[in-house]
PDB file of N, CA and C in Angstrom:
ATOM      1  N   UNK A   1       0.841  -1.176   0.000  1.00  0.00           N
ATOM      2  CA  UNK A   1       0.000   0.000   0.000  1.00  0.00           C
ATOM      3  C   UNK A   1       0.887   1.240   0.000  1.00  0.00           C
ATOM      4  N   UNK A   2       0.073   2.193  -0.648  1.00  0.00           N
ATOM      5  CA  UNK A   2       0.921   3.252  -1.049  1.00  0.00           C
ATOM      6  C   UNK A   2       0.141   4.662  -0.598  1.00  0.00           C
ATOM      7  N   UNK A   3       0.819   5.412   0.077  1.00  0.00           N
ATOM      8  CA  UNK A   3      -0.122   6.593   0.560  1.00  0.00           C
ATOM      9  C   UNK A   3       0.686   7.752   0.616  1.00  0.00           C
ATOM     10  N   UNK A   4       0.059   9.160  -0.157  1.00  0.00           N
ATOM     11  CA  UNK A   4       0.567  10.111   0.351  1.00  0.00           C
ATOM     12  C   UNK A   4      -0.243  11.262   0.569  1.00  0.00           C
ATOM     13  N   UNK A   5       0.789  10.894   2.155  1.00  0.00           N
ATOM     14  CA  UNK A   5       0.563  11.727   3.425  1.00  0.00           C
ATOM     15  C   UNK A   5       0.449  13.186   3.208  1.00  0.00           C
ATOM     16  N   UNK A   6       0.305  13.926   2.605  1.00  0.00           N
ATOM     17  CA  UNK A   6       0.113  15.278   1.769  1.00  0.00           C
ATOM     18  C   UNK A   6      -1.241  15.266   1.264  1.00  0.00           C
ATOM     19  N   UNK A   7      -1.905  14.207   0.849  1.00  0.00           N
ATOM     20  CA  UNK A   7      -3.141  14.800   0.217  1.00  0.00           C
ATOM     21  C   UNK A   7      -4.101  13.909   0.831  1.00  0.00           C
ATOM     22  N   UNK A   8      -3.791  13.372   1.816  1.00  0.00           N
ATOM     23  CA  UNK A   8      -5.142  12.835   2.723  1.00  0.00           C
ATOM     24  C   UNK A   8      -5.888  13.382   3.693  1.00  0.00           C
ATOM     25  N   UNK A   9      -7.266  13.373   3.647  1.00  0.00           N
ATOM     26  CA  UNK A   9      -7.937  15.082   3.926  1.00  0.00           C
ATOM     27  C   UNK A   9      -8.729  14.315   5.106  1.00  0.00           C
ATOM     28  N   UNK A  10      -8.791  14.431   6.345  1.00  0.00           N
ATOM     29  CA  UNK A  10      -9.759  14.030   7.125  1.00  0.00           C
ATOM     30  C   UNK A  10     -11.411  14.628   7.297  1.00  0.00           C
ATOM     31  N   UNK A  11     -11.154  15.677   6.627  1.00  0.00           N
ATOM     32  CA  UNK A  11     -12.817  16.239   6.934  1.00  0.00           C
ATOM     33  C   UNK A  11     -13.218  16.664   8.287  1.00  0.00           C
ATOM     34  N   UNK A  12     -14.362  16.800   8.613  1.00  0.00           N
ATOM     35  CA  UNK A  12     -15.437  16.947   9.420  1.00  0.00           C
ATOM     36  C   UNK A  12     -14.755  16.220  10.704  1.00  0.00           C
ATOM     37  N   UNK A  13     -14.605  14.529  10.312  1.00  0.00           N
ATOM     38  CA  UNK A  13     -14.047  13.796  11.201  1.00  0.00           C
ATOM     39  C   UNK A  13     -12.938  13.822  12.121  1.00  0.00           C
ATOM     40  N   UNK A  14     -12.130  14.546  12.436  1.00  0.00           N
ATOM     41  CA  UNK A  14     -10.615  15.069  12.330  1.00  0.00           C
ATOM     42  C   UNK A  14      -9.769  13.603  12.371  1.00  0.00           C
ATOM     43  N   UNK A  15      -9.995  12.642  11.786  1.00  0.00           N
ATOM     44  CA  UNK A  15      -9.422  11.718  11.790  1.00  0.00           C
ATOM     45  C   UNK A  15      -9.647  10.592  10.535  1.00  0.00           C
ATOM     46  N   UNK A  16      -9.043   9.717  10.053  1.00  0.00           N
ATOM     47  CA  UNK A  16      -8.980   9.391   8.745  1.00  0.00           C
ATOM     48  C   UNK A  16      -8.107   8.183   8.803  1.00  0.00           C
ATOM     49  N   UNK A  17      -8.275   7.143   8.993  1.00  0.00           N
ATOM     50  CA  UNK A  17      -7.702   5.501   9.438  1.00  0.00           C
ATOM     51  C   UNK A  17      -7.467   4.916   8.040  1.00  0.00           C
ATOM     52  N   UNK A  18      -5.753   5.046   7.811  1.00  0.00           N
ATOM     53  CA  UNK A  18      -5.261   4.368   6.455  1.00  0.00           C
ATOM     54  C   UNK A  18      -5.100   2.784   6.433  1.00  0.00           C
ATOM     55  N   UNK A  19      -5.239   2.410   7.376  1.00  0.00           N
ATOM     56  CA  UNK A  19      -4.904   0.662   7.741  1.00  0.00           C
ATOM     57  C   UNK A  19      -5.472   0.237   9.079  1.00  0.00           C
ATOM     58  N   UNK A  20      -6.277  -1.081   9.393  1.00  0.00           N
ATOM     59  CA  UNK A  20      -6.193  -1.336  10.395  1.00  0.00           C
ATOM     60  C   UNK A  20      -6.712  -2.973  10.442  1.00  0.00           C
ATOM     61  N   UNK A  21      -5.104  -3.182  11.345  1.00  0.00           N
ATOM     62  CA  UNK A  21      -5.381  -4.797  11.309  1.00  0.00           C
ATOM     63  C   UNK A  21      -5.183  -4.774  12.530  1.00  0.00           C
ATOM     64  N   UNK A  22      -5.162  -6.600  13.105  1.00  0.00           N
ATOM     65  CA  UNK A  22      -5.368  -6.652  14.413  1.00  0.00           C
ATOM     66  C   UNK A  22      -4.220  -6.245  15.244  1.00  0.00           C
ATOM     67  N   UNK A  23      -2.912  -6.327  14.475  1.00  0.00           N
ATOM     68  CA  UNK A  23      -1.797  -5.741  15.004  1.00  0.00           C
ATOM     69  C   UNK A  23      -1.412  -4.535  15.175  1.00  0.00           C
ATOM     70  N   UNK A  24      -2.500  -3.417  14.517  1.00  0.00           N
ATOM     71  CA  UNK A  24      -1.588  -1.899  14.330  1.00  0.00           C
ATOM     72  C   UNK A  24      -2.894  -1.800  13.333  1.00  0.00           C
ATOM     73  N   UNK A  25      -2.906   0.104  13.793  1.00  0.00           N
ATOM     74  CA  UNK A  25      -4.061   0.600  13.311  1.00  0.00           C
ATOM     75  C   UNK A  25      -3.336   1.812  12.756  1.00  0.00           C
ATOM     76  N   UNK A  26      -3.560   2.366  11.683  1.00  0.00           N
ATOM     77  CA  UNK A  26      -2.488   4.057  11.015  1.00  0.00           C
ATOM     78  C   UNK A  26      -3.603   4.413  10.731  1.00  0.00           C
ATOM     79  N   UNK A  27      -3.721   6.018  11.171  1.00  0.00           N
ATOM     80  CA  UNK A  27      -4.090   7.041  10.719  1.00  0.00           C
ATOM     81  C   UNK A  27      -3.698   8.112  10.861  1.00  0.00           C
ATOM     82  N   UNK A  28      -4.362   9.371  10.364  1.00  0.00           N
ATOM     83  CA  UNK A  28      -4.021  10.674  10.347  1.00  0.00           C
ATOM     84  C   UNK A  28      -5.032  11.312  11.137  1.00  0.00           C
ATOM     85  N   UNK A  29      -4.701  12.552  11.737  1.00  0.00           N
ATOM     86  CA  UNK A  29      -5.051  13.042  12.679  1.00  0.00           C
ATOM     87  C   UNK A  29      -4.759  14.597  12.615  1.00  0.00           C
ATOM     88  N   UNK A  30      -5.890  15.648  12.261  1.00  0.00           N
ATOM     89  CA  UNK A  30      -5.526  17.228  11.673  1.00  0.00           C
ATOM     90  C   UNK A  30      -6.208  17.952  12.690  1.00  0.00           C
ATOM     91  N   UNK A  31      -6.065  18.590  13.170  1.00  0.00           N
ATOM     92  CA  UNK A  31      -6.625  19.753  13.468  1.00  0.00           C
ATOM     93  C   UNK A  31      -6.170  21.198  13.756  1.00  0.00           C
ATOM     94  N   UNK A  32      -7.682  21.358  13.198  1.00  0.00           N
ATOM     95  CA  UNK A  32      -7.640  23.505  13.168  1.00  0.00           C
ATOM     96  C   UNK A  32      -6.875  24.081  14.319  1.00  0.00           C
ATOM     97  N   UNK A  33      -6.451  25.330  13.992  1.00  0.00           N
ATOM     98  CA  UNK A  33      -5.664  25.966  14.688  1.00  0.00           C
ATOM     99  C   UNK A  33      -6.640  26.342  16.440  1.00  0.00           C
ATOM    100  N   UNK A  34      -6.432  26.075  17.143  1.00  0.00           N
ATOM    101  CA  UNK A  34      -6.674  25.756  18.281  1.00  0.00           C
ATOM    102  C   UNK A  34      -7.565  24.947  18.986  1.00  0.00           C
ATOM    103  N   UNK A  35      -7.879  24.057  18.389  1.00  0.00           N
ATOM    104  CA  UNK A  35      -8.027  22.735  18.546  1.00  0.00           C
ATOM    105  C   UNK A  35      -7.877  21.742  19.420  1.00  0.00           C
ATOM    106  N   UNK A  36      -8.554  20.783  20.239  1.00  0.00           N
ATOM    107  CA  UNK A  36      -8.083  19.885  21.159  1.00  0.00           C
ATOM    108  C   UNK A  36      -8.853  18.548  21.035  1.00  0.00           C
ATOM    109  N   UNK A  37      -8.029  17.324  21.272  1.00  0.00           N
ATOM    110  CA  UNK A  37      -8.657  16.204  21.803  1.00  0.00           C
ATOM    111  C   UNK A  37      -8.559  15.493  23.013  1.00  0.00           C
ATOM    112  N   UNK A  38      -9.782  15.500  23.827  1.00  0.00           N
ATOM    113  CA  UNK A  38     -10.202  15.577  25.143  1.00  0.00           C
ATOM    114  C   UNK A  38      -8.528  14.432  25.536  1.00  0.00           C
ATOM    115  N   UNK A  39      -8.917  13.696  26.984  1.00  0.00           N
ATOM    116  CA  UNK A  39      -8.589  12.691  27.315  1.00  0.00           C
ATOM    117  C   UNK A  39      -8.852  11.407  27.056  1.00  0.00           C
ATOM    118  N   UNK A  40      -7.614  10.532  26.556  1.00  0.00           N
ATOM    119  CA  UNK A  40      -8.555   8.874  25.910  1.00  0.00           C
ATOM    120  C   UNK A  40      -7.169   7.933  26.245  1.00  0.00           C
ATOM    121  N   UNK A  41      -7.745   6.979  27.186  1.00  0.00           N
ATOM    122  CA  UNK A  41      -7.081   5.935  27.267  1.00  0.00           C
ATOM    123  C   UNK A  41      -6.626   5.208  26.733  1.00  0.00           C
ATOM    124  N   UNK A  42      -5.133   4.811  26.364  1.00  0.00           N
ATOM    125  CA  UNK A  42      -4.586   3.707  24.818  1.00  0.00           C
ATOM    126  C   UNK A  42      -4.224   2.477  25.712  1.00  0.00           C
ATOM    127  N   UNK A  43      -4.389   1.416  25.592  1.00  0.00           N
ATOM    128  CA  UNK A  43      -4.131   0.514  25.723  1.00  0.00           C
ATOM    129  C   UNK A  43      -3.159  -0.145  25.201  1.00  0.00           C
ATOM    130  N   UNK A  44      -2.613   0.330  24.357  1.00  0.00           N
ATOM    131  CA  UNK A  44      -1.836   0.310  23.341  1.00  0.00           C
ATOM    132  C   UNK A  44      -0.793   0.541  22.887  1.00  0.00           C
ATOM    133  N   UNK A  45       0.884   0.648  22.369  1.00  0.00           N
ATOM    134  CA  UNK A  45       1.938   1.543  22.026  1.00  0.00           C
ATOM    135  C   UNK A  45       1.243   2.667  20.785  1.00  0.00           C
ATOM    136  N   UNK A  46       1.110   3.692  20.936  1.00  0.00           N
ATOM    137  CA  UNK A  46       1.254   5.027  19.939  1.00  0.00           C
ATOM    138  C   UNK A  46       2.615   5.492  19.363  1.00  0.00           C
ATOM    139  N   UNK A  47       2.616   5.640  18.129  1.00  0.00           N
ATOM    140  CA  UNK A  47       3.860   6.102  17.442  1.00  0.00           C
ATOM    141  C   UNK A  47       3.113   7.264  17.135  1.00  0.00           C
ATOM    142  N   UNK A  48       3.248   9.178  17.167  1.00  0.00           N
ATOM    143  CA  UNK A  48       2.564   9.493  16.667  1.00  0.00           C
ATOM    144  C   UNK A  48       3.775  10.928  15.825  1.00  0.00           C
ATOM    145  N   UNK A  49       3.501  10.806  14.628  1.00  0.00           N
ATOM    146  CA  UNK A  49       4.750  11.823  13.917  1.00  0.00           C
ATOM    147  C   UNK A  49       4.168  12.920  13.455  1.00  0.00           C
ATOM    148  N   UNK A  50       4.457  14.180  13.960  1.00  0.00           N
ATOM    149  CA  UNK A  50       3.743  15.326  12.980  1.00  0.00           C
ATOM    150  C   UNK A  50       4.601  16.040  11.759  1.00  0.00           C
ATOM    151  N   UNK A  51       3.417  15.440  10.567  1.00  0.00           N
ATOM    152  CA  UNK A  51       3.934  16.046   9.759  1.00  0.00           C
ATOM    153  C   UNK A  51       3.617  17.526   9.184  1.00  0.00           C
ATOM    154  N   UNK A  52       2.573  18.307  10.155  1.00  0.00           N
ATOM    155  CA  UNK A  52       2.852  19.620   9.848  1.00  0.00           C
ATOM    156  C   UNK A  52       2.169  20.139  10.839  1.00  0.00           C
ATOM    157  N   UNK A  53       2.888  21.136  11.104  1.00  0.00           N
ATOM    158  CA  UNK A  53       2.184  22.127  12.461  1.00  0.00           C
ATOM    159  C   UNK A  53       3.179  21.877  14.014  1.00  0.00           C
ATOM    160  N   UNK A  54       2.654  21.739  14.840  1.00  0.00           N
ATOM    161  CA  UNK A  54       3.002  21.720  16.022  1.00  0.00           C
ATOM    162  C   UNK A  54       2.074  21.395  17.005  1.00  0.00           C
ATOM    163  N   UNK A  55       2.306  20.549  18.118  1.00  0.00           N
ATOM    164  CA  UNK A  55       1.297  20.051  18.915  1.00  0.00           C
ATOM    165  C   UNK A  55       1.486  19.704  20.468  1.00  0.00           C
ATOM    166  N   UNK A  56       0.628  19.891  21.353  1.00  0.00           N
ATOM    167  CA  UNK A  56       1.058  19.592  22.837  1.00  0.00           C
ATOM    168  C   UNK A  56       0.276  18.596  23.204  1.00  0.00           C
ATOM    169  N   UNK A  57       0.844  16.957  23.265  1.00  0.00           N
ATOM    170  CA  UNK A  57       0.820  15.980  23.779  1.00  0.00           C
ATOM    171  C   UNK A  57       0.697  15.525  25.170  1.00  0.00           C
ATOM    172  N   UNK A  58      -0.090  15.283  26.056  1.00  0.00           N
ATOM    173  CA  UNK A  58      -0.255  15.464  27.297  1.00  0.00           C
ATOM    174  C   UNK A  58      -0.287  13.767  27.330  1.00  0.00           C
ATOM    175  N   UNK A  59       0.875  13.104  28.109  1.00  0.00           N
ATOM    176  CA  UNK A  59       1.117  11.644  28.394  1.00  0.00           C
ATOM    177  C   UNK A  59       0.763  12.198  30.072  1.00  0.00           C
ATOM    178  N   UNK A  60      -0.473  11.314  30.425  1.00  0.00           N
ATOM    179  CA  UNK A  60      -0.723  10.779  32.020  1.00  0.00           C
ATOM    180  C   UNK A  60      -0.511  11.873  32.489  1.00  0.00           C
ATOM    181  N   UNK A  61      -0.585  13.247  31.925  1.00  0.00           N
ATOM    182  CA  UNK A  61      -0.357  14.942  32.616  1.00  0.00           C
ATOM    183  C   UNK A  61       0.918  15.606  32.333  1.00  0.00           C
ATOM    184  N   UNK A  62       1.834  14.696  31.221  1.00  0.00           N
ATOM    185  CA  UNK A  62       2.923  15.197  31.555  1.00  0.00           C
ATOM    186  C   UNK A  62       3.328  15.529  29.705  1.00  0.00           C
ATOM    187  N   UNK A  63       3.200  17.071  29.705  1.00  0.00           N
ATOM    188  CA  UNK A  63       3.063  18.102  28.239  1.00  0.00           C
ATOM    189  C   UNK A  63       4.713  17.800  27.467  1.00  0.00           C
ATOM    190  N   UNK A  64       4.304  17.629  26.377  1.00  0.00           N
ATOM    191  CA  UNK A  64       5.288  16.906  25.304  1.00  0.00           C
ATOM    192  C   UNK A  64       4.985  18.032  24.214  1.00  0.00           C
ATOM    193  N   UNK A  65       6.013  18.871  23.731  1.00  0.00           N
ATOM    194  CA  UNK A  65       5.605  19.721  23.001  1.00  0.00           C
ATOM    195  C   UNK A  65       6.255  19.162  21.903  1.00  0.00           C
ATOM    196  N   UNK A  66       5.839  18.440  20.462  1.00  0.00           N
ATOM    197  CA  UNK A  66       5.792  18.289  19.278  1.00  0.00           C
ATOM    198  C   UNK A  66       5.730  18.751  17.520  1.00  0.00           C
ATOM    199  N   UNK A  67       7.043  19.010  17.267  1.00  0.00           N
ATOM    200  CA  UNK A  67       6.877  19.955  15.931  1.00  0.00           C
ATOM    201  C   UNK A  67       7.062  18.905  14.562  1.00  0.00           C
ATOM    202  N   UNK A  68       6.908  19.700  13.686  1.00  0.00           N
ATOM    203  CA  UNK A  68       6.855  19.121  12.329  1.00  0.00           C
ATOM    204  C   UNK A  68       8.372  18.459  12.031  1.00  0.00           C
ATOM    205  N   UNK A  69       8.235  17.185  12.223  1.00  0.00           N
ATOM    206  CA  UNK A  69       9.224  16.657  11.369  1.00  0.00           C
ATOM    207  C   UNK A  69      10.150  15.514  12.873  1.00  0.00           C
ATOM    208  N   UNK A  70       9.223  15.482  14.446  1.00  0.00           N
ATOM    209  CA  UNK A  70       9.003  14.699  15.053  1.00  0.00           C
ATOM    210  C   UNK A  70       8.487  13.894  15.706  1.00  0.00           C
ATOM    211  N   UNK A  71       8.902  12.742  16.425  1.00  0.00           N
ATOM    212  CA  UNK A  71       7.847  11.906  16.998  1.00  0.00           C
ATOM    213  C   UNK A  71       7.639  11.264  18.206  1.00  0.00           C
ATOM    214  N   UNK A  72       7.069  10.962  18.599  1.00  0.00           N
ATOM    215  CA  UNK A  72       6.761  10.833  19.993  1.00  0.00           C
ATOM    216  C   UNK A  72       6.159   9.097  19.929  1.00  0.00           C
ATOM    217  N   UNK A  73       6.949   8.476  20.807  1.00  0.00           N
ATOM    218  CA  UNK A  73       6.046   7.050  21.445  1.00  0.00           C
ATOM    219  C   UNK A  73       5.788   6.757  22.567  1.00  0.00           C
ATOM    220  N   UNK A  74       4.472   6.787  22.625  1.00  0.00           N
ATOM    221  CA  UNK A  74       3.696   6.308  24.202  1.00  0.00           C
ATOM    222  C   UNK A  74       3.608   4.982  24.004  1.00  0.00           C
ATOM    223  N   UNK A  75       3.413   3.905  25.447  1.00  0.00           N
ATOM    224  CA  UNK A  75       3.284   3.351  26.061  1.00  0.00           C
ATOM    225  C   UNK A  75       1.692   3.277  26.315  1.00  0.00           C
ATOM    226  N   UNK A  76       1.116   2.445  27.192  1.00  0.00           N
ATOM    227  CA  UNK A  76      -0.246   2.260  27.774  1.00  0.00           C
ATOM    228  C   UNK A  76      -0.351   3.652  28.669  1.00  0.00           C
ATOM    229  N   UNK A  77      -1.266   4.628  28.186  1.00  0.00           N
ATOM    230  CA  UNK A  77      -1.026   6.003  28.996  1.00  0.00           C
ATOM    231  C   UNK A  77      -2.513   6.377  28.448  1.00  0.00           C
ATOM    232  N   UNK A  78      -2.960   7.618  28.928  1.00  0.00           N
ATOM    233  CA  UNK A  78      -3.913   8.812  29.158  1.00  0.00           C
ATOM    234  C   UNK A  78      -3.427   9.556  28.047  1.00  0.00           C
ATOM    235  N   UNK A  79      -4.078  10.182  26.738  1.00  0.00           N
ATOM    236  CA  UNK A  79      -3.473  11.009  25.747  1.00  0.00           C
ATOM    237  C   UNK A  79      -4.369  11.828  25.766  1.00  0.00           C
ATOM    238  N   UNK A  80      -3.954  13.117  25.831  1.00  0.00           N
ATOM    239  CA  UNK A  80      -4.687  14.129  24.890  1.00  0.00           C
ATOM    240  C   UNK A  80      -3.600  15.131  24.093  1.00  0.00           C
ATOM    241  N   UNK A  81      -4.335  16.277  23.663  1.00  0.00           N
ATOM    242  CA  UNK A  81      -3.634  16.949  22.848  1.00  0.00           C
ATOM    243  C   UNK A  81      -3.817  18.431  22.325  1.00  0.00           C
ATOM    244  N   UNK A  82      -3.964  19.271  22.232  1.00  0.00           N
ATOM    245  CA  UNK A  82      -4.387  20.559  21.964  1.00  0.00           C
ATOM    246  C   UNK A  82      -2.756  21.290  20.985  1.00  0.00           C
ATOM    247  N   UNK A  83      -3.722  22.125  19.993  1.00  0.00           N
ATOM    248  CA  UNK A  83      -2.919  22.837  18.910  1.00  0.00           C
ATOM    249  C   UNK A  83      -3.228  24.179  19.068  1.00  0.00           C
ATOM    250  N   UNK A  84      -2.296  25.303  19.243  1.00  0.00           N
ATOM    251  CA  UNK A  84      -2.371  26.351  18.692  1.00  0.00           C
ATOM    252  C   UNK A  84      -2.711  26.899  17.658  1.00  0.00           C
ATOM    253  N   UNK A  85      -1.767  26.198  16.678  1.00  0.00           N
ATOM    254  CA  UNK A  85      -1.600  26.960  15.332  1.00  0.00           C
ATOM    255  C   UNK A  85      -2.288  25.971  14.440  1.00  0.00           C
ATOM    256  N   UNK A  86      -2.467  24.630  14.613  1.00  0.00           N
ATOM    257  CA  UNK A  86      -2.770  23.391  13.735  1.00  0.00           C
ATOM    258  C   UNK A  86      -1.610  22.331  13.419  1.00  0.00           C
ATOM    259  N   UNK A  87      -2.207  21.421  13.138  1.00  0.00           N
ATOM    260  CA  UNK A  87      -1.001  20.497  13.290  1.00  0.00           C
ATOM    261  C   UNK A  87      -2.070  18.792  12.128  1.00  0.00           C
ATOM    262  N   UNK A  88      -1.089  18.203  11.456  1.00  0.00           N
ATOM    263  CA  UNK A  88      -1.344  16.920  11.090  1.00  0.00           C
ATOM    264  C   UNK A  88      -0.337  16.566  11.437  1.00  0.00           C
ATOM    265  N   UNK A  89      -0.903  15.212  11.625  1.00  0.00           N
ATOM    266  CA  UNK A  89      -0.036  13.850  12.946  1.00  0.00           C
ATOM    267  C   UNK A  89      -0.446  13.114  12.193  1.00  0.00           C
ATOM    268  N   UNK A  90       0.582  12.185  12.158  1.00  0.00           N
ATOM    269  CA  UNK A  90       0.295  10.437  11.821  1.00  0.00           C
ATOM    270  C   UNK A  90       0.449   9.770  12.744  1.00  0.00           C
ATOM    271  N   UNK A  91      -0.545   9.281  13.288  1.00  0.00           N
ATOM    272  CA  UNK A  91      -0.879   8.250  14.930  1.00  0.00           C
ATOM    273  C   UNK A  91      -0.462   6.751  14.056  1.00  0.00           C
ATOM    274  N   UNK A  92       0.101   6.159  14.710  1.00  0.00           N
ATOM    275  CA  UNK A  92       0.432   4.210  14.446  1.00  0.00           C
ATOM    276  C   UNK A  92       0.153   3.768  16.059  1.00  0.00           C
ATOM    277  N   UNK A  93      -1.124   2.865  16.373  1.00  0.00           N
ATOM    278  CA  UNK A  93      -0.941   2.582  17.432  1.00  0.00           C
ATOM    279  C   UNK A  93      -0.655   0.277  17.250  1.00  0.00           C
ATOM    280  N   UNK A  94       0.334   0.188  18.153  1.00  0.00           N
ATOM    281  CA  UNK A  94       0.605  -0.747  18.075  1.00  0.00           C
ATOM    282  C   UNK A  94       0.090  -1.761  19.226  1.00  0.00           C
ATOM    283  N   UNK A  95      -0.484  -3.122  18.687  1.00  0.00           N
ATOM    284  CA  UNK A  95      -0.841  -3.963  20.222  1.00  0.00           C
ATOM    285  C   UNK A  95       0.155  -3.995  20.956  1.00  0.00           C
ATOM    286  N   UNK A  96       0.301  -4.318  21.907  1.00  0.00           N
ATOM    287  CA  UNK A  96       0.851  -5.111  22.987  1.00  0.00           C
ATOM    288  C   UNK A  96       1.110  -6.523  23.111  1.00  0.00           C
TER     289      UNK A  96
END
């Protein structure tokens, strides 16, 4: 599979799931310039890379500030997230 990450548009949804098997789920993840997603429990490893904008990552309370062109991996943790300016992320969350 072949995807580029440049012209995949999430919409309305702010989210947009390019693969998902039982091992690992990819998607993209955009939002408008000040923007947030609440608190949500992963069960899961998260790989999450932003490829444009900038973003504040809140692991279990503890703020991870994230720019274009790095990435961040959680563990089984509490995520949320809020944008200033806007930001697209590519989330990979992996089983356990």
């Amino acid at each position: 599979m072949l995807f580029d990450l440049n012209k995949i548009e999430t919409g309305e949804e702010k989210t947009s799931v390019l693969v998902e098997k039982d091992e690992y789920k990819t998607r993209i993840i955009e939002l408008s310039q000040g923007e947030s997603i609440p608190d949500c429990k992963m069960n899961m490893h998260v790989l999450f890379i932003v490829l444009k904008g900038e973003v504040v990552i809140s692991l279990d309370g503890v703020e991870h500030k994230v720019s274009q062109g790095q990435a961040l991996i959680t563990e089984n943790t509490t995520v949320n997230m809020k944008t200033d300016q806007g930001v697209k992320i590519l989330g990979i969350q992996i089983q356990n």
